[in-house]
PDB file of N, CA and C in Angstrom:
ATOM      1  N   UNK A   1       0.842  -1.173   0.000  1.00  0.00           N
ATOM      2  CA  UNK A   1       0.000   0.000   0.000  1.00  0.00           C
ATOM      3  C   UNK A   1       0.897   1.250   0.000  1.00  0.00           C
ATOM      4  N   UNK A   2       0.369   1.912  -1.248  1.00  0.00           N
ATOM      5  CA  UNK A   2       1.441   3.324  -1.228  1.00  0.00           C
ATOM      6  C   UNK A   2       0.637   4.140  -0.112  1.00  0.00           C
ATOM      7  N   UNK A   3       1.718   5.157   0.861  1.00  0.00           N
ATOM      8  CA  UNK A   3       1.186   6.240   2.171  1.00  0.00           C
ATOM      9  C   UNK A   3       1.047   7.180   1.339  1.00  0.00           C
ATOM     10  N   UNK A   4       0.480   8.056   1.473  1.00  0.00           N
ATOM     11  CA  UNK A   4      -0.464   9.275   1.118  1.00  0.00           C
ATOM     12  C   UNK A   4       1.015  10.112   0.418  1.00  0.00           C
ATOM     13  N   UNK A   5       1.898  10.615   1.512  1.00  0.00           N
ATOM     14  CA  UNK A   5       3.177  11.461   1.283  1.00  0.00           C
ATOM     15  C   UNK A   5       3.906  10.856  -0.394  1.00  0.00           C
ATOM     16  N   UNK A   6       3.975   9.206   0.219  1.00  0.00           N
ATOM     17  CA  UNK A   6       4.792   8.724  -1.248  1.00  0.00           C
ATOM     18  C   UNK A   6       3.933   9.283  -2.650  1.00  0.00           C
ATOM     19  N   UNK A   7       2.598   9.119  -2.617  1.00  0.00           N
ATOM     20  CA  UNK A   7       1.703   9.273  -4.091  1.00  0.00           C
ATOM     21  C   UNK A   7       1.598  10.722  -4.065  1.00  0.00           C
ATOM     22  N   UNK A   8       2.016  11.504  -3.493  1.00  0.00           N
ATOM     23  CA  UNK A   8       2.258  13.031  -3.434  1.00  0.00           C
ATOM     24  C   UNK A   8       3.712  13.261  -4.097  1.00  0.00           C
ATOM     25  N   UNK A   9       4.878  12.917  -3.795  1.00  0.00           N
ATOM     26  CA  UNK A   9       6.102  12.516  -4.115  1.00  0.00           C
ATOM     27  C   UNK A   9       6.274  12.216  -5.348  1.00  0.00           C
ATOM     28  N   UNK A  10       5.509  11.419  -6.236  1.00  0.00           N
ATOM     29  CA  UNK A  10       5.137  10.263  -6.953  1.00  0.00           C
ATOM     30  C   UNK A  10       4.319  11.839  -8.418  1.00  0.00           C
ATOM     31  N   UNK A  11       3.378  11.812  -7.521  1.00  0.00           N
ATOM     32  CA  UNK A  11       2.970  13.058  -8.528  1.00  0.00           C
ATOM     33  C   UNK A  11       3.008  14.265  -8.787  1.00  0.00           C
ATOM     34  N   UNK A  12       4.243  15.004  -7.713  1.00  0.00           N
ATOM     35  CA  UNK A  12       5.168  15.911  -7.847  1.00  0.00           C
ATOM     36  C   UNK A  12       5.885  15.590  -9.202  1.00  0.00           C
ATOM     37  N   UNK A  13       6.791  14.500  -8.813  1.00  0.00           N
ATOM     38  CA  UNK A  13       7.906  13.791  -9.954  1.00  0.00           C
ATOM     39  C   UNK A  13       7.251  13.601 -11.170  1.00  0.00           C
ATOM     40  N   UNK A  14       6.178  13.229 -11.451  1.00  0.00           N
ATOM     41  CA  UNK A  14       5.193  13.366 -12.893  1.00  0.00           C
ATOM     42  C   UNK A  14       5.532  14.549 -13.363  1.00  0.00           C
ATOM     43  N   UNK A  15       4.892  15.650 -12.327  1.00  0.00           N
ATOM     44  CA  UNK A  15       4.535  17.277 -13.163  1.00  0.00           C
ATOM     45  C   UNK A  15       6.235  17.763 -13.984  1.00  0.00           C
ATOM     46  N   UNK A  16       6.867  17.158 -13.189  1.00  0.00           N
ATOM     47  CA  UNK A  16       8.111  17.731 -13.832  1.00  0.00           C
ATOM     48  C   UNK A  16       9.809  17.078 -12.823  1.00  0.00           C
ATOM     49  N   UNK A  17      10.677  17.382 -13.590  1.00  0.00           N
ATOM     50  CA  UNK A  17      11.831  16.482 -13.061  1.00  0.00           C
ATOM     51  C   UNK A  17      12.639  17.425 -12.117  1.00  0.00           C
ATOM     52  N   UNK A  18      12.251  17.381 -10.780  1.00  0.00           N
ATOM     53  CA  UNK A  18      12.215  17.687  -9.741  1.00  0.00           C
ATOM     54  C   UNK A  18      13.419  17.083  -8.737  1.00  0.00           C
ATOM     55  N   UNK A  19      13.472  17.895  -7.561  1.00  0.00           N
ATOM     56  CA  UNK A  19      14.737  17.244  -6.605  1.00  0.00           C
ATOM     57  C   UNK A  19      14.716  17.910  -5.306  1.00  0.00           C
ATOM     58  N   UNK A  20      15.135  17.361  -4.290  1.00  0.00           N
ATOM     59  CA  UNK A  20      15.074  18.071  -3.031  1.00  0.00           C
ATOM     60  C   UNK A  20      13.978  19.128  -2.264  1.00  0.00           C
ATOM     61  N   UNK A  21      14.034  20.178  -2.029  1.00  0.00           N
ATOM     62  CA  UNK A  21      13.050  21.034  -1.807  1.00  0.00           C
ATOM     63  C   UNK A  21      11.938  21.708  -3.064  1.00  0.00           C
ATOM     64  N   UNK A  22      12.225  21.427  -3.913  1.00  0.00           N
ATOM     65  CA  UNK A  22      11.422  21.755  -4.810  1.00  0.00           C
ATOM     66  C   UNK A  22      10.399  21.065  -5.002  1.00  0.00           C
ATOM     67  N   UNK A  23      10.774  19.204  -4.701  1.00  0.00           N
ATOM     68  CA  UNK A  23       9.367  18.593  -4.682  1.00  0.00           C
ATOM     69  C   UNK A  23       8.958  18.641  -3.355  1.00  0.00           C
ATOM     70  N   UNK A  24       9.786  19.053  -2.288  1.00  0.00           N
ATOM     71  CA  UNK A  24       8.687  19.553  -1.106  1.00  0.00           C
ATOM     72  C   UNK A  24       7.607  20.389  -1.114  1.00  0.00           C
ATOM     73  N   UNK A  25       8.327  21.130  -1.596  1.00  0.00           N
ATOM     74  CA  UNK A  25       7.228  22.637  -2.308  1.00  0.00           C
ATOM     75  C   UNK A  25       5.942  22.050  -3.114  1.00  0.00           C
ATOM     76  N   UNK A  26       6.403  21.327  -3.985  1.00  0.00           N
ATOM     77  CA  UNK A  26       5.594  20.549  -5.000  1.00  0.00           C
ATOM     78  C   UNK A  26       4.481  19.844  -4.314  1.00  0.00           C
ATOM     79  N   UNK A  27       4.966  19.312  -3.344  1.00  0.00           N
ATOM     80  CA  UNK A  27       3.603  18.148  -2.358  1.00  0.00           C
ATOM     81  C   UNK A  27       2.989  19.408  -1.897  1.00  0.00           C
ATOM     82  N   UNK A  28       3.536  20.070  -1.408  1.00  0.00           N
ATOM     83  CA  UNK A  28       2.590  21.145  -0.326  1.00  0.00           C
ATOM     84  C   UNK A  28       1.522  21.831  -1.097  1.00  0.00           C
ATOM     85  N   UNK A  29       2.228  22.214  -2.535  1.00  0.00           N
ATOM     86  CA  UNK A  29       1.256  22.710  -3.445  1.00  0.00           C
ATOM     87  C   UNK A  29      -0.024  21.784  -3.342  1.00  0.00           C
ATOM     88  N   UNK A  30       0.079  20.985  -4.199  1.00  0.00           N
ATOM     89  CA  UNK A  30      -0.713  19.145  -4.984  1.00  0.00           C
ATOM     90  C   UNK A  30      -1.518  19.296  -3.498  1.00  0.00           C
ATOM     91  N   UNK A  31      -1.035  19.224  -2.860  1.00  0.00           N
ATOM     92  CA  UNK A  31      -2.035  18.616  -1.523  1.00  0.00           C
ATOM     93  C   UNK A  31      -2.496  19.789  -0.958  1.00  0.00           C
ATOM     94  N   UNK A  32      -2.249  20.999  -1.425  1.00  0.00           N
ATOM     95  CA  UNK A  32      -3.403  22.378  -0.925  1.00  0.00           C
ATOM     96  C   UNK A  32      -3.064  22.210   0.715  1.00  0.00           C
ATOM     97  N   UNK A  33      -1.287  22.167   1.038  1.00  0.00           N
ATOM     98  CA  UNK A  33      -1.148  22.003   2.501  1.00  0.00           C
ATOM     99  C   UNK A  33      -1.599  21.104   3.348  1.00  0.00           C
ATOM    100  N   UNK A  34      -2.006  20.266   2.933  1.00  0.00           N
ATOM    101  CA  UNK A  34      -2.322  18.794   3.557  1.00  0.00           C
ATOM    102  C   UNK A  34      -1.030  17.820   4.003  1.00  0.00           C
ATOM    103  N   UNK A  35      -0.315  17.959   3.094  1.00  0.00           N
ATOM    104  CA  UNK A  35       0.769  17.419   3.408  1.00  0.00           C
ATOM    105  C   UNK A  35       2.030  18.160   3.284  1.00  0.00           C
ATOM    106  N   UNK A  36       2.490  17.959   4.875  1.00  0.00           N
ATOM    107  CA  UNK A  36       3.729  18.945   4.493  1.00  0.00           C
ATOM    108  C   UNK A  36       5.368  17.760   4.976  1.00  0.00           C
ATOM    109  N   UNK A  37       6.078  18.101   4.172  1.00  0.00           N
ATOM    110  CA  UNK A  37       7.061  16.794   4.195  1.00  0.00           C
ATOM    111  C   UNK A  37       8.107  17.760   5.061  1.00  0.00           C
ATOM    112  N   UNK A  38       9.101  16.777   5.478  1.00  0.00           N
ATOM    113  CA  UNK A  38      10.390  17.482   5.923  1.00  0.00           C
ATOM    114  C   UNK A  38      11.515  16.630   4.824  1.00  0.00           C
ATOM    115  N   UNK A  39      12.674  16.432   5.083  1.00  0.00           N
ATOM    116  CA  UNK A  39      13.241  16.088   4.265  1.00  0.00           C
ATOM    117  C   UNK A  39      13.478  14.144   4.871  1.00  0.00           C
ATOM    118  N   UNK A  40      13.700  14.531   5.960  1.00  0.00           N
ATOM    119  CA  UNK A  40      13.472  12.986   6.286  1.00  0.00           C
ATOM    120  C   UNK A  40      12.407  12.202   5.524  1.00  0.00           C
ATOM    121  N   UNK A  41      11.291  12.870   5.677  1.00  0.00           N
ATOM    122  CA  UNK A  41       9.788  11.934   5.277  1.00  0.00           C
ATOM    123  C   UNK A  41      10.084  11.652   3.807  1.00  0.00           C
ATOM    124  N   UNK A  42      10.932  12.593   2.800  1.00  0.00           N
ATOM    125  CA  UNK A  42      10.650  12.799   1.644  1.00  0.00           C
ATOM    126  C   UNK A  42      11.774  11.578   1.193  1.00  0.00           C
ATOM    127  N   UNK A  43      12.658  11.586   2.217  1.00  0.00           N
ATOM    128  CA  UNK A  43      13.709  10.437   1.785  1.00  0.00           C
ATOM    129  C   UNK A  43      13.294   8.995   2.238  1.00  0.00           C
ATOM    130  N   UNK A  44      12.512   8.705   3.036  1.00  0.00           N
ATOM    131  CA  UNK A  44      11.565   7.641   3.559  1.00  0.00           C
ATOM    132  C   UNK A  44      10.795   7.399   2.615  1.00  0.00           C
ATOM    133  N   UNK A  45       9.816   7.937   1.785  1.00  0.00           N
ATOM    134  CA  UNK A  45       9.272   8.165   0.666  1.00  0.00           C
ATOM    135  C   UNK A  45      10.268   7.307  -0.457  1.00  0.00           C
ATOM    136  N   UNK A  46      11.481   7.640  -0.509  1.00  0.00           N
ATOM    137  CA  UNK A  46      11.647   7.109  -1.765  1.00  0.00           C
ATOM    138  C   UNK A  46      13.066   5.802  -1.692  1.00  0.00           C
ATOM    139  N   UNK A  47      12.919   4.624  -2.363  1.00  0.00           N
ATOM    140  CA  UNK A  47      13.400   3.623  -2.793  1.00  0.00           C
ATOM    141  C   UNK A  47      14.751   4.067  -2.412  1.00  0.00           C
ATOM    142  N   UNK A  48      15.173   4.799  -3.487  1.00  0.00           N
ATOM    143  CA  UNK A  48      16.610   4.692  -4.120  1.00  0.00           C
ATOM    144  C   UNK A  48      17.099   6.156  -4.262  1.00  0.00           C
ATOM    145  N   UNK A  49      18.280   7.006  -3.414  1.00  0.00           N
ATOM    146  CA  UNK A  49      18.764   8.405  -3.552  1.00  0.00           C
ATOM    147  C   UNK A  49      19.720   8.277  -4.558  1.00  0.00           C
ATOM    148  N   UNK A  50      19.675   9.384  -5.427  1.00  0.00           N
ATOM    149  CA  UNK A  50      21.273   9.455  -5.981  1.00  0.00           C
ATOM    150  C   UNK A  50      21.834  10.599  -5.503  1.00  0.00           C
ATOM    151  N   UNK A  51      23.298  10.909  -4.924  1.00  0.00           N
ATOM    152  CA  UNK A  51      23.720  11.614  -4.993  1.00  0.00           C
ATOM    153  C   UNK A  51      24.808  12.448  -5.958  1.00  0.00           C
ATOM    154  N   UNK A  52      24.392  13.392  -5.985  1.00  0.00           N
ATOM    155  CA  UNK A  52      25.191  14.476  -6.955  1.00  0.00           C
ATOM    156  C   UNK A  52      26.574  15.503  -6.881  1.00  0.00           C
ATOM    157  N   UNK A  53      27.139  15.536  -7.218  1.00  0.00           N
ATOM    158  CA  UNK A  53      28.414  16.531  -6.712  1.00  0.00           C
ATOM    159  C   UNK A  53      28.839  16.982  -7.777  1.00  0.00           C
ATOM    160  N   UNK A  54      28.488  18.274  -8.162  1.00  0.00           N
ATOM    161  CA  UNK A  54      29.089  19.082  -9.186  1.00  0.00           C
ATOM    162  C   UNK A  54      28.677  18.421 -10.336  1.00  0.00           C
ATOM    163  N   UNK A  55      27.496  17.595 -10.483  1.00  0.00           N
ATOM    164  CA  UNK A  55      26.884  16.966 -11.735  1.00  0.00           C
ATOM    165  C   UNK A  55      27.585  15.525 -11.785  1.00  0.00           C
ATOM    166  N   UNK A  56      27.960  15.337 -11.009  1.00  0.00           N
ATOM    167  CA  UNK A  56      28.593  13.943 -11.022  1.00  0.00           C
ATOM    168  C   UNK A  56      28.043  13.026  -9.941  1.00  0.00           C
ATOM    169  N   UNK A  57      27.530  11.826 -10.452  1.00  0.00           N
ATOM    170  CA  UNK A  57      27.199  10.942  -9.024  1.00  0.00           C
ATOM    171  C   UNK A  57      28.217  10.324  -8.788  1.00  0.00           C
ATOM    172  N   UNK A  58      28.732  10.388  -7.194  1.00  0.00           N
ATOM    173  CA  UNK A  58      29.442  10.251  -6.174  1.00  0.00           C
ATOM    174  C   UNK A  58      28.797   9.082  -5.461  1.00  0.00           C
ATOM    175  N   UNK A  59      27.441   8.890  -5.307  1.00  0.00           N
ATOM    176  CA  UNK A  59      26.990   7.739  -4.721  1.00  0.00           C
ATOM    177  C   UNK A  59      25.546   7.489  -4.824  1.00  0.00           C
ATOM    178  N   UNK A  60      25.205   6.154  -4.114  1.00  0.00           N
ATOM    179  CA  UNK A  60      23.353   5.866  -4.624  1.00  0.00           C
ATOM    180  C   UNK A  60      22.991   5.242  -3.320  1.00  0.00           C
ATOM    181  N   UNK A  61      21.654   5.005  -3.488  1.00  0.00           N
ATOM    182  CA  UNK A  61      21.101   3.670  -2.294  1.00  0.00           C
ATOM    183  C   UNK A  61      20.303   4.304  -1.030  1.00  0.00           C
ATOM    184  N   UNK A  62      19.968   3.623  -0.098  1.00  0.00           N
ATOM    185  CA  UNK A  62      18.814   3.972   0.809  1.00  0.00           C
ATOM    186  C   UNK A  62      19.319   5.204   1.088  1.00  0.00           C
ATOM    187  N   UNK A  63      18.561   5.873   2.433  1.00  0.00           N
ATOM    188  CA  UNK A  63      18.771   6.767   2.999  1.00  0.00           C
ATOM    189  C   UNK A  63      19.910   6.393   4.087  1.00  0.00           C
ATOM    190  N   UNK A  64      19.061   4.889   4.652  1.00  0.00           N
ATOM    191  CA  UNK A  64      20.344   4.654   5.850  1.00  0.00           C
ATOM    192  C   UNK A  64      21.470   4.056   5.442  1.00  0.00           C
ATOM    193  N   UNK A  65      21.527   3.491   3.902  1.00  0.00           N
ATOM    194  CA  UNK A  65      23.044   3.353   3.988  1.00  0.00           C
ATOM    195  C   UNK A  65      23.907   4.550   2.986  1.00  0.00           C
ATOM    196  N   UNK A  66      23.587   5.318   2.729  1.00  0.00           N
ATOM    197  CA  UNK A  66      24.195   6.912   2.668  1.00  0.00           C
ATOM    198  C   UNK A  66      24.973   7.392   3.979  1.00  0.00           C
ATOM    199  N   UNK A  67      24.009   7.143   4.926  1.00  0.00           N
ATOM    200  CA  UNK A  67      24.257   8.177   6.349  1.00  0.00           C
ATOM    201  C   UNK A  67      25.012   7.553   6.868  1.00  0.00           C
ATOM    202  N   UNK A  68      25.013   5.629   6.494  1.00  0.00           N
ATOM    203  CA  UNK A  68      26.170   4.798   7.325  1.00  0.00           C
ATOM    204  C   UNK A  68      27.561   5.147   6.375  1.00  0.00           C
ATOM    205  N   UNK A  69      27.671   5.404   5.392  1.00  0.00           N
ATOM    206  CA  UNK A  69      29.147   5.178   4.333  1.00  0.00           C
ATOM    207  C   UNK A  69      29.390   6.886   4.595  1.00  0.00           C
ATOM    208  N   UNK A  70      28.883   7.440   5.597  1.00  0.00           N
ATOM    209  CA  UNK A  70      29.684   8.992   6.177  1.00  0.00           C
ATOM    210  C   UNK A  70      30.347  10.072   5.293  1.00  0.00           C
ATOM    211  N   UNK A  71      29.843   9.699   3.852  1.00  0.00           N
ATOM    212  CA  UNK A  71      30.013  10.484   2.734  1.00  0.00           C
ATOM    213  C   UNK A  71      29.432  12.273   2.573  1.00  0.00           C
ATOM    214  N   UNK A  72      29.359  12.444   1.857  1.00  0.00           N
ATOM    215  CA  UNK A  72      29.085  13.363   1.539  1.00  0.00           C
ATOM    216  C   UNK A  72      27.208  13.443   1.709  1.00  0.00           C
ATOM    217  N   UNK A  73      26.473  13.005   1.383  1.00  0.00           N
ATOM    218  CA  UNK A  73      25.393  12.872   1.750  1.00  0.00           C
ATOM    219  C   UNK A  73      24.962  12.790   3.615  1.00  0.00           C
ATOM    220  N   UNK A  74      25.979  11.871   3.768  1.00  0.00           N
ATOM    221  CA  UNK A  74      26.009  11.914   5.457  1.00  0.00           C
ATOM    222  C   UNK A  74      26.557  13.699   6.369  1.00  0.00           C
ATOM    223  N   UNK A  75      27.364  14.015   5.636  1.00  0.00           N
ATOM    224  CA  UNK A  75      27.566  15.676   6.021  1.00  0.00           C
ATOM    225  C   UNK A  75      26.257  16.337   5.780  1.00  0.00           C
ATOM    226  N   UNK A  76      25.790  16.677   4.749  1.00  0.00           N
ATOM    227  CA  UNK A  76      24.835  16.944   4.340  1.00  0.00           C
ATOM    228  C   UNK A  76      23.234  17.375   4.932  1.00  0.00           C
ATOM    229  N   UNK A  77      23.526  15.461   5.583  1.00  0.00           N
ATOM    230  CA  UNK A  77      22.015  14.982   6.106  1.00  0.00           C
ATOM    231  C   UNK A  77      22.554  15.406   7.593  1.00  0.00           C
ATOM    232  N   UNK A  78      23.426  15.122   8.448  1.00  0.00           N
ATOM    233  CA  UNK A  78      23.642  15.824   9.533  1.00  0.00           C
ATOM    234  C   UNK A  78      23.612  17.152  10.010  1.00  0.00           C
ATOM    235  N   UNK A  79      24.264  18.363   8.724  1.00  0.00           N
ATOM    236  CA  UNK A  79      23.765  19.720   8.499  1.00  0.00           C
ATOM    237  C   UNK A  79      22.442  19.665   8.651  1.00  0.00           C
ATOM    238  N   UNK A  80      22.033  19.322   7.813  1.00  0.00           N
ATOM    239  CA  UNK A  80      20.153  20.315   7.558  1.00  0.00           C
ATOM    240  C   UNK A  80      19.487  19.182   8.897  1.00  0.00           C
ATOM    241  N   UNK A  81      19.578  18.117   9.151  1.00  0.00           N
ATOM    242  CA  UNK A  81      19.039  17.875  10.596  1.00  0.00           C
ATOM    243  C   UNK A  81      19.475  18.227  11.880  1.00  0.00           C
ATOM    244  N   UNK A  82      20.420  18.835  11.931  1.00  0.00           N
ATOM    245  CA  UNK A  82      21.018  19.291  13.235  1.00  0.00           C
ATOM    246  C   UNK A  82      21.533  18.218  14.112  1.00  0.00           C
ATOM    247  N   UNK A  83      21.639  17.082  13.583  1.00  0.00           N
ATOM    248  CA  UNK A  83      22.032  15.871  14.319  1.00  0.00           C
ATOM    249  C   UNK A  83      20.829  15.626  15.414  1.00  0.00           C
ATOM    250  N   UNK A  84      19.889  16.074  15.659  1.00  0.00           N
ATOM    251  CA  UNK A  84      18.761  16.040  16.263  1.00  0.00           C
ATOM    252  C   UNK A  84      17.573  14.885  15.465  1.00  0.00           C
ATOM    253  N   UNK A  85      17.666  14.030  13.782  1.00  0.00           N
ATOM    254  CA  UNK A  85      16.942  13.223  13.132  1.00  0.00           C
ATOM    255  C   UNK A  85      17.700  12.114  13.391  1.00  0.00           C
ATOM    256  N   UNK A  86      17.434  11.253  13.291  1.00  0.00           N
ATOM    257  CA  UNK A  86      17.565   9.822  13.129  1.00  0.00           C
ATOM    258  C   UNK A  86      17.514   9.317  11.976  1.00  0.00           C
ATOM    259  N   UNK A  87      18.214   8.059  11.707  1.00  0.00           N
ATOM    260  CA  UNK A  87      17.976   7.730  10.278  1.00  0.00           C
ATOM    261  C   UNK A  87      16.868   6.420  10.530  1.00  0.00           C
TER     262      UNK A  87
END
């Protein structure tokens, strides 16, 4: 069963080829503020991350094994959560 957030996610990514806060923006729109994501939820939401660096992918795969291989995504995800999220 897809959760409400993912088919929001899902039809953000339809309207157009989207990434990070922009399809946050995008759900909040679609759902007339019904649903409002953080970035955790939005990465829970989805399968498979790629990460990017200067147009180059540097790395792929869940959320928690990004945050375990302490990469660049793991800086990242520790910044904008304040070390206060969990993976």
């Amino acid at each position: 069963m897809i959760r409400e957030p993912t088919l929001f996610v899902l039809a953000a990514l339809a309207r157009a080829p989207l990434h990070g806060y922009a399809i946050i923006r995008s759900v909040t729109e679609l759902s007339d503020g019904r649903v409002a994501l953080r970035a955790g939820t939005l990465y829970a939401a989805l399968d498979r991350l790629v990460v990017l660096d200067a147009g180059r992918v540097v790395a792929s795969g869940s959320h928690a094994e990004l945050v375990a291989r302490d990469g660049l995504y793991a800086r990242l995800w520790a910044r904008q959560s304040g070390g206060f999220i969990g993976v």
